[in-house]
Protein backbone atom coordinates (compact mmCIF):
# COMPACT_ATOMS: atom_id res chain seq x y z
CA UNK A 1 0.00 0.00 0.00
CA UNK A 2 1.55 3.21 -0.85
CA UNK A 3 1.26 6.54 1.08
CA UNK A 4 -0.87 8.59 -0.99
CA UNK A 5 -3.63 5.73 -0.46
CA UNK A 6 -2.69 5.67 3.53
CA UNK A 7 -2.93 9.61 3.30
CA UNK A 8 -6.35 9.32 1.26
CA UNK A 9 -7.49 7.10 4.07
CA UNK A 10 -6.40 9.32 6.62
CA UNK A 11 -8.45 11.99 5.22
CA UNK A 12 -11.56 10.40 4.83
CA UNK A 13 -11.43 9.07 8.77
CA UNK A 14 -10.87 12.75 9.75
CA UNK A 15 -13.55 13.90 7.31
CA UNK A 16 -16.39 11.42 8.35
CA UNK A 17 -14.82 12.46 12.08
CA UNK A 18 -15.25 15.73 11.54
CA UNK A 19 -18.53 15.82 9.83
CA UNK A 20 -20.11 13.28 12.75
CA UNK A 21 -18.69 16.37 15.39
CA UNK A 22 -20.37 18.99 13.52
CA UNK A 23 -23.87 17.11 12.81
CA UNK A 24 -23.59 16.47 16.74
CA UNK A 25 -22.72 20.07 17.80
CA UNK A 26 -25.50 21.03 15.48
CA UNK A 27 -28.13 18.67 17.43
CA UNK A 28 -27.08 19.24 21.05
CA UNK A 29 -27.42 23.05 19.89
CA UNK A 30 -30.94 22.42 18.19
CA UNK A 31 -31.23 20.27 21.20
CA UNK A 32 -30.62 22.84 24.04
CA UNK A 33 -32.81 25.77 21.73
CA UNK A 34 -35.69 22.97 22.14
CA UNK A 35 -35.19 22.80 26.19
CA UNK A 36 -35.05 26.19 26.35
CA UNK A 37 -38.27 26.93 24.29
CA UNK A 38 -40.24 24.49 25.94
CA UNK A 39 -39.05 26.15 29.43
CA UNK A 40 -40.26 29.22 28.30
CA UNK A 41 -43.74 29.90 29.06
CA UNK A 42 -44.81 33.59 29.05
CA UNK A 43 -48.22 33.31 29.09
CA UNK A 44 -49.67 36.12 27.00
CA UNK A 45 -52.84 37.97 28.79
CA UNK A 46 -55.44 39.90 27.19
CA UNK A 47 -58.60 41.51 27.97
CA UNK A 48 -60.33 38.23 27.52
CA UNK A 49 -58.25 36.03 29.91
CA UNK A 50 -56.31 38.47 32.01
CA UNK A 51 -58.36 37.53 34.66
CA UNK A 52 -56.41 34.18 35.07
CA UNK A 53 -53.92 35.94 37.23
CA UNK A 54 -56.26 36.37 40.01
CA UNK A 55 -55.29 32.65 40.83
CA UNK A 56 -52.16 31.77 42.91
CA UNK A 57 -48.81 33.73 42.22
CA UNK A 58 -47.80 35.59 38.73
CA UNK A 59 -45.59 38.15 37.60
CA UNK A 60 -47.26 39.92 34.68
CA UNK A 61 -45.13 42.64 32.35
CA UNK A 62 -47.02 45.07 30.60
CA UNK A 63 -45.17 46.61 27.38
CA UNK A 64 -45.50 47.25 24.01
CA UNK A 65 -43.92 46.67 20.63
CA UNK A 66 -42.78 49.96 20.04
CA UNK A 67 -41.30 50.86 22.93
CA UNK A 68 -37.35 50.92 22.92
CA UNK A 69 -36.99 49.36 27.06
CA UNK A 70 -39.47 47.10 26.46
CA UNK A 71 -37.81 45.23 23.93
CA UNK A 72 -34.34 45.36 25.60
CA UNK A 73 -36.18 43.63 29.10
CA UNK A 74 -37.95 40.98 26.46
CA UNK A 75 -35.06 38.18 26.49
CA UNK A 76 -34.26 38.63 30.24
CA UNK A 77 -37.73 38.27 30.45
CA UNK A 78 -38.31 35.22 28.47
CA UNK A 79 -35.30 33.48 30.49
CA UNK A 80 -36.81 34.34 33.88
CA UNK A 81 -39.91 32.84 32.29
CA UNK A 82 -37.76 29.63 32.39
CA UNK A 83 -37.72 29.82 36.00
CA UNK A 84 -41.54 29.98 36.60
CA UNK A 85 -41.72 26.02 37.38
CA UNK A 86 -38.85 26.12 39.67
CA UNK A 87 -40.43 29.09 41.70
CA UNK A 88 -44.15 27.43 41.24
CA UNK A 89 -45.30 30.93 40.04
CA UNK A 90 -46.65 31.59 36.45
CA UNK A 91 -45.20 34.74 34.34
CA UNK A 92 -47.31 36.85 32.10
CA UNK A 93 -47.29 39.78 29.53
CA UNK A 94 -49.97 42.20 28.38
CA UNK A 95 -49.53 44.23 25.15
CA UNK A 96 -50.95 47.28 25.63
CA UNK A 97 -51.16 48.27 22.24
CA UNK A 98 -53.92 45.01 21.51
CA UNK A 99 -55.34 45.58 25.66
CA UNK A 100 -55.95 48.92 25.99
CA UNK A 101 -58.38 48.59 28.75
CA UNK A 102 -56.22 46.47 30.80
CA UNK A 103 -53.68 49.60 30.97
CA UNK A 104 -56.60 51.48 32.07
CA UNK A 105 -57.19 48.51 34.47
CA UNK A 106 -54.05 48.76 36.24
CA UNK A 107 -53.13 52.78 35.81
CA UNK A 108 -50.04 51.73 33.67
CA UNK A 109 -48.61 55.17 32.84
CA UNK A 110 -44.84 54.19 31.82
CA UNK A 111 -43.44 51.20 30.17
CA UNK A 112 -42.44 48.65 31.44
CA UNK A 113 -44.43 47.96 34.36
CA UNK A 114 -44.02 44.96 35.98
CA UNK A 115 -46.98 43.70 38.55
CA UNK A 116 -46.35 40.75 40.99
CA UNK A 117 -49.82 39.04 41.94
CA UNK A 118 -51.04 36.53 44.62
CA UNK A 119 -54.53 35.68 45.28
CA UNK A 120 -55.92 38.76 43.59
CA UNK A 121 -53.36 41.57 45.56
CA UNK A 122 -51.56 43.21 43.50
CA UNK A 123 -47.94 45.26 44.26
CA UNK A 124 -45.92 47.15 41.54
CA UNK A 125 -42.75 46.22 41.24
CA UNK A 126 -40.03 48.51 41.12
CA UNK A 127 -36.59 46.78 41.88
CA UNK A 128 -33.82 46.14 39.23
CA UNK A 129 -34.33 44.48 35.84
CA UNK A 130 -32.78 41.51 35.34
CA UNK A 131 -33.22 37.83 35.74
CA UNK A 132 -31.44 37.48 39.19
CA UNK A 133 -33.38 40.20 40.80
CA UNK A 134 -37.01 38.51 39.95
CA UNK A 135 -35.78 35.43 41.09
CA UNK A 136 -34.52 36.91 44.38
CA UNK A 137 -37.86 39.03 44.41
CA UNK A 138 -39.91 35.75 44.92
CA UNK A 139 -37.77 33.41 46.51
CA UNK A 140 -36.63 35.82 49.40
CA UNK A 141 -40.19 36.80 49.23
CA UNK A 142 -39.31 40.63 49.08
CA UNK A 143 -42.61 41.27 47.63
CA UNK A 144 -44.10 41.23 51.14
CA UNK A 145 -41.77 44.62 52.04
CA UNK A 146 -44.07 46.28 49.10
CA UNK A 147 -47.88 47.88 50.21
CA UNK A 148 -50.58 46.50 48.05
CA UNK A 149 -53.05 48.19 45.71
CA UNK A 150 -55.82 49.50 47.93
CA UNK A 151 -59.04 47.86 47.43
CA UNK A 152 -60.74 51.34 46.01
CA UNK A 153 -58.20 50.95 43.12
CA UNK A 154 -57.59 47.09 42.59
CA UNK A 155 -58.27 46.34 39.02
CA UNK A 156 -60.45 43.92 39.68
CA UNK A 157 -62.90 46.43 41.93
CA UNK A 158 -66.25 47.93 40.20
CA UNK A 159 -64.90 51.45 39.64
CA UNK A 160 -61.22 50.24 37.93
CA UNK A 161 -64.08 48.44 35.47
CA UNK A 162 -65.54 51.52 34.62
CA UNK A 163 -61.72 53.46 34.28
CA UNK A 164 -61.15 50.30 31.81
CA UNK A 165 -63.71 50.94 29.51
CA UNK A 166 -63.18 54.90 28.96
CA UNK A 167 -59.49 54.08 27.87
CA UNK A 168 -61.11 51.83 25.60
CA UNK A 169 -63.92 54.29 24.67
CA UNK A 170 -60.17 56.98 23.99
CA UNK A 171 -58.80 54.52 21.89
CA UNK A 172 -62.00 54.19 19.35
CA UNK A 173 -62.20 58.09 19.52
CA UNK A 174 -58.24 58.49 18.48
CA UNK A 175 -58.92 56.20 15.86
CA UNK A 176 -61.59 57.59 14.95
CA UNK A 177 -59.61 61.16 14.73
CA UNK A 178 -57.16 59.78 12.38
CA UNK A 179 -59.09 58.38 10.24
CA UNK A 180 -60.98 61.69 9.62
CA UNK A 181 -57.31 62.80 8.91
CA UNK A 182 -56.01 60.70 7.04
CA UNK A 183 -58.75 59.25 4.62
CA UNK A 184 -61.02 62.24 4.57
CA UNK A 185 -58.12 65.00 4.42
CA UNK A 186 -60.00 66.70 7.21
CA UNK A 187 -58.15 69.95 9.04
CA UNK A 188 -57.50 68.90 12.85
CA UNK A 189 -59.83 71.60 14.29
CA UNK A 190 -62.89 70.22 11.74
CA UNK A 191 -62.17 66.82 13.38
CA UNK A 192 -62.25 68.73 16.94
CA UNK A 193 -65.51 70.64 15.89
CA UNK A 194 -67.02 67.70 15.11
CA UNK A 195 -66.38 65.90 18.18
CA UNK A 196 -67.00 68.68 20.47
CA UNK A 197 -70.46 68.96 18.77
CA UNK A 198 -71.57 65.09 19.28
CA UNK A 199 -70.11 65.24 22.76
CA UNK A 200 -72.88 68.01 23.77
CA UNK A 201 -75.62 66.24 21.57
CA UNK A 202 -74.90 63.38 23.01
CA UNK A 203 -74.64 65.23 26.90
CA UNK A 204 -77.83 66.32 26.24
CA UNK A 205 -79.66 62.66 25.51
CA UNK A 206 -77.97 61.50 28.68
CA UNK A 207 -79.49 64.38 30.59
CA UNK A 208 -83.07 63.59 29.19
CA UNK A 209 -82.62 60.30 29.52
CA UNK A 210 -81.62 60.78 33.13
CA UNK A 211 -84.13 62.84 34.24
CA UNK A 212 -86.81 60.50 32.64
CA UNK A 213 -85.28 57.40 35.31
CA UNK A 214 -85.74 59.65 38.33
CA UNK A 215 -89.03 60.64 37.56
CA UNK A 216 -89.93 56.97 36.84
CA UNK A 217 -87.99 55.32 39.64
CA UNK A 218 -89.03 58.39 42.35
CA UNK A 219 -92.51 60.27 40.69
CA UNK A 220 -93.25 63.95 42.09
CA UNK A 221 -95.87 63.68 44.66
CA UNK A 222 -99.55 64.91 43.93
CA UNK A 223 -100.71 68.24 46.09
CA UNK A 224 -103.38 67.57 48.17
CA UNK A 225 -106.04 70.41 48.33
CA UNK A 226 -107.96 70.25 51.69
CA UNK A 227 -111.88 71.07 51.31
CA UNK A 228 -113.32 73.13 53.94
CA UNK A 229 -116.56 71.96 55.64
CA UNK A 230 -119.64 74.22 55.81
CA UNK A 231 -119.36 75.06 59.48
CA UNK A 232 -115.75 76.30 58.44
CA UNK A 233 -116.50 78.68 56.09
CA UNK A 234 -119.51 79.83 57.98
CA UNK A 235 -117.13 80.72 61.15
CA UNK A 236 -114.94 82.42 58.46
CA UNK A 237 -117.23 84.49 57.58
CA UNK A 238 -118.39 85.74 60.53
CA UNK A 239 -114.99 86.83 61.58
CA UNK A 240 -114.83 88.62 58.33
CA UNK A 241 -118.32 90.29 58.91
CA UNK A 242 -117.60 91.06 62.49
CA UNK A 243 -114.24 92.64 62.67
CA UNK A 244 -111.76 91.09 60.71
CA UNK A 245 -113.94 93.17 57.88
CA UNK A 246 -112.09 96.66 56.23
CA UNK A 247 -114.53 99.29 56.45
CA UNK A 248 -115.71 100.44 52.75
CA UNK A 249 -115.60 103.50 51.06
CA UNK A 250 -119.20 104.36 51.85
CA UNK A 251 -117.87 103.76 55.67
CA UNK A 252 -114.80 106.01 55.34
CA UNK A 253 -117.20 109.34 54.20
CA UNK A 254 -119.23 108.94 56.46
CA UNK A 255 -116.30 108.66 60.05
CA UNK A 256 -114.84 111.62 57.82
CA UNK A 257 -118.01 113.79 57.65
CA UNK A 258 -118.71 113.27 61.64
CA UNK A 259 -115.45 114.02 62.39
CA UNK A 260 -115.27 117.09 60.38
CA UNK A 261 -118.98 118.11 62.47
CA UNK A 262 -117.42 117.54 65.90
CA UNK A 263 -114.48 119.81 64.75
CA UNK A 264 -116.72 122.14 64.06
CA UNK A 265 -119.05 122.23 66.80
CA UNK A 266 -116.24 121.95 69.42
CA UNK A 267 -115.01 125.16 68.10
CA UNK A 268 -118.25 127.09 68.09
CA UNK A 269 -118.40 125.79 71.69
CA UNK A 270 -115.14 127.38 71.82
CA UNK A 271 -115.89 130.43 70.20
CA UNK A 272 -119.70 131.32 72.40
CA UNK A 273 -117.45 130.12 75.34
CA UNK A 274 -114.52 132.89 74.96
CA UNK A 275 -117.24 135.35 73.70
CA UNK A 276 -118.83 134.56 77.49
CA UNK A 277 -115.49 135.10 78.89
CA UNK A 278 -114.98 138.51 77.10
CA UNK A 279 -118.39 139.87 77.89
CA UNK A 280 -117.98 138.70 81.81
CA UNK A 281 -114.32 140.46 81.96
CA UNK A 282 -116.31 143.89 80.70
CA UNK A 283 -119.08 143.77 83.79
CA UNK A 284 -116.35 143.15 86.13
CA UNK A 285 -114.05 146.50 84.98
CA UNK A 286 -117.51 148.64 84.88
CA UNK A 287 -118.44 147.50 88.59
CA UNK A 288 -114.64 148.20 89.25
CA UNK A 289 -115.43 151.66 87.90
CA UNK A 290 -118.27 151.94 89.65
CA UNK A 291 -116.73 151.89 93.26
CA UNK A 292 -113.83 153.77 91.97
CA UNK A 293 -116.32 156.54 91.85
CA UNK A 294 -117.80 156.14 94.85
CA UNK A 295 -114.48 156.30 96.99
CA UNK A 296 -114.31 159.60 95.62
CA UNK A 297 -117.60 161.29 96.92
């Protein structure tokens, strides 16, 4: 056997060797891809399912696709999502962008937020981002150093409900806004006009309707008018006749014209009495006169 034919030989071995290394790096790498898809399980929420997290103990993400720290916390996020069996606690994400009303749900007003849940309370986190410090936030337990949601304000309470559906009412509306914008070519304040005008039309409808439920649910009362009996009126109208009465106009001439004949005759009576007075002073100075006279004879 010559030595090009050994050194053929040798070449194949190291070939097939070779190519056997490479198809098994390639598996155990397909392999470990495999183990660590099937470890992840971010369980995506919506407004459909969301309220699955009400049961035992989740961490829940809320982001969206456009924003820039959202998508740097989405592998360290999917790894710690790895971890969920090992800490017996589920992990979730809600895109905000598909679930608006969820935001409005939980008062998310920056992105990422990060929510840990158990039994329905709910406590924002707000510690570092990264794997190590979830897993530390639930296996130490930290998340018992953190106040929970009041009850006024848990999204699950009556009123967060309502808060839910006006962010979804804002979201039709802004669509609504562009679309006047962009497919009709309408000016922004035509698009304002138009919904400042529905908004008090439709104000006004709610007011009628409103009224219309409290006067059905609580009716105005009917005014009862009291009917007087005859003996009633009869007393009434003696009182009237005997001195609750105004005198008349008849009744007025006449107290006038008395009183105008008593003025009168008191002053005649005045008048004959100082006439009596003057006529008695003059008999008294002639008798004074009188026995003047006499003294002097």
């Amino acid at each position: 056997m010559s030595n090009t034919s050994k050194i053929s030989s040798v070449c194949k071995m190291a070939v097939k060797v070779c190519s056997r290394l490479v198809k098994h790096s390639l598996f155990m790498l397909i392999f470990e891809i495999c183990i660590v898809v099937g470890k992840q399980k971010v369980v995506q929420l919506n407004e459909d399912n969301w309220k699955e997290m009400l049961d035992k103990e989740w961490m829940v993400e809320f982001y969206a696709p456009w924003c820039p720290a959202c998508k740097a916390l989405q592998p360290l996020w999917e790894e710690f999502s790895t971890w969920s069996e090992d800490l017996s606690i589920k992990v979730g994400q809600v895109d905000v962008t598909t679930s608006p009303g969820l935001s409005g749900r939980f008062m998310v007003t920056a992105l990422p937020t990060i929510f840990h849940v158990l039994n329905g309370e709910f406590r924002q986190y707000r510690g570092a981002r990264d794997k190590d410090a979830f897993i530390s936030f639930i296996e130490d337990e930290k998340w018992k150093t953190v106040d929970a949601i009041p009850s006024w304000k848990s999204p699950a309470s009556f009123q967060m409900s309502v808060v839910s559906y006006f962010f979804k009412l804002s979201q039709v509306l802004r669509a609504v806004h562009n679309n006047l914008m962009e497919e009709y070519g309408m000016p922004t304040w035509c698009s304002y006009l138009i919904f400042a005008v529905a908004t008090i039309i439709i104000g006004a409808l709610l007011g009628l309707v409103l009224v219309c439920l409290i006067d059905l649910i609580y009716p105005p009362k009917p005014v009862l008018v009291q009917s007087k009996t005859e003996p009633e009126l009869e007393k009434e109208k003696g009182e009237q006749e005997s001195g609750g009465k105004e005198p008349s106009g008849d009744e007025l001439d006449d107290d006038i014209i008395k009183d105008d004949v008593d003025e009168e005759g008191s002053d005649a009576v005045a008048t004959q009495s100082g006439s009596d007075t003057e006529t008695k002073g003059e008999e008294e100075n002639s008798n004074v006169r009188k026995r003047k006279a006499r003294k002097a004879d």
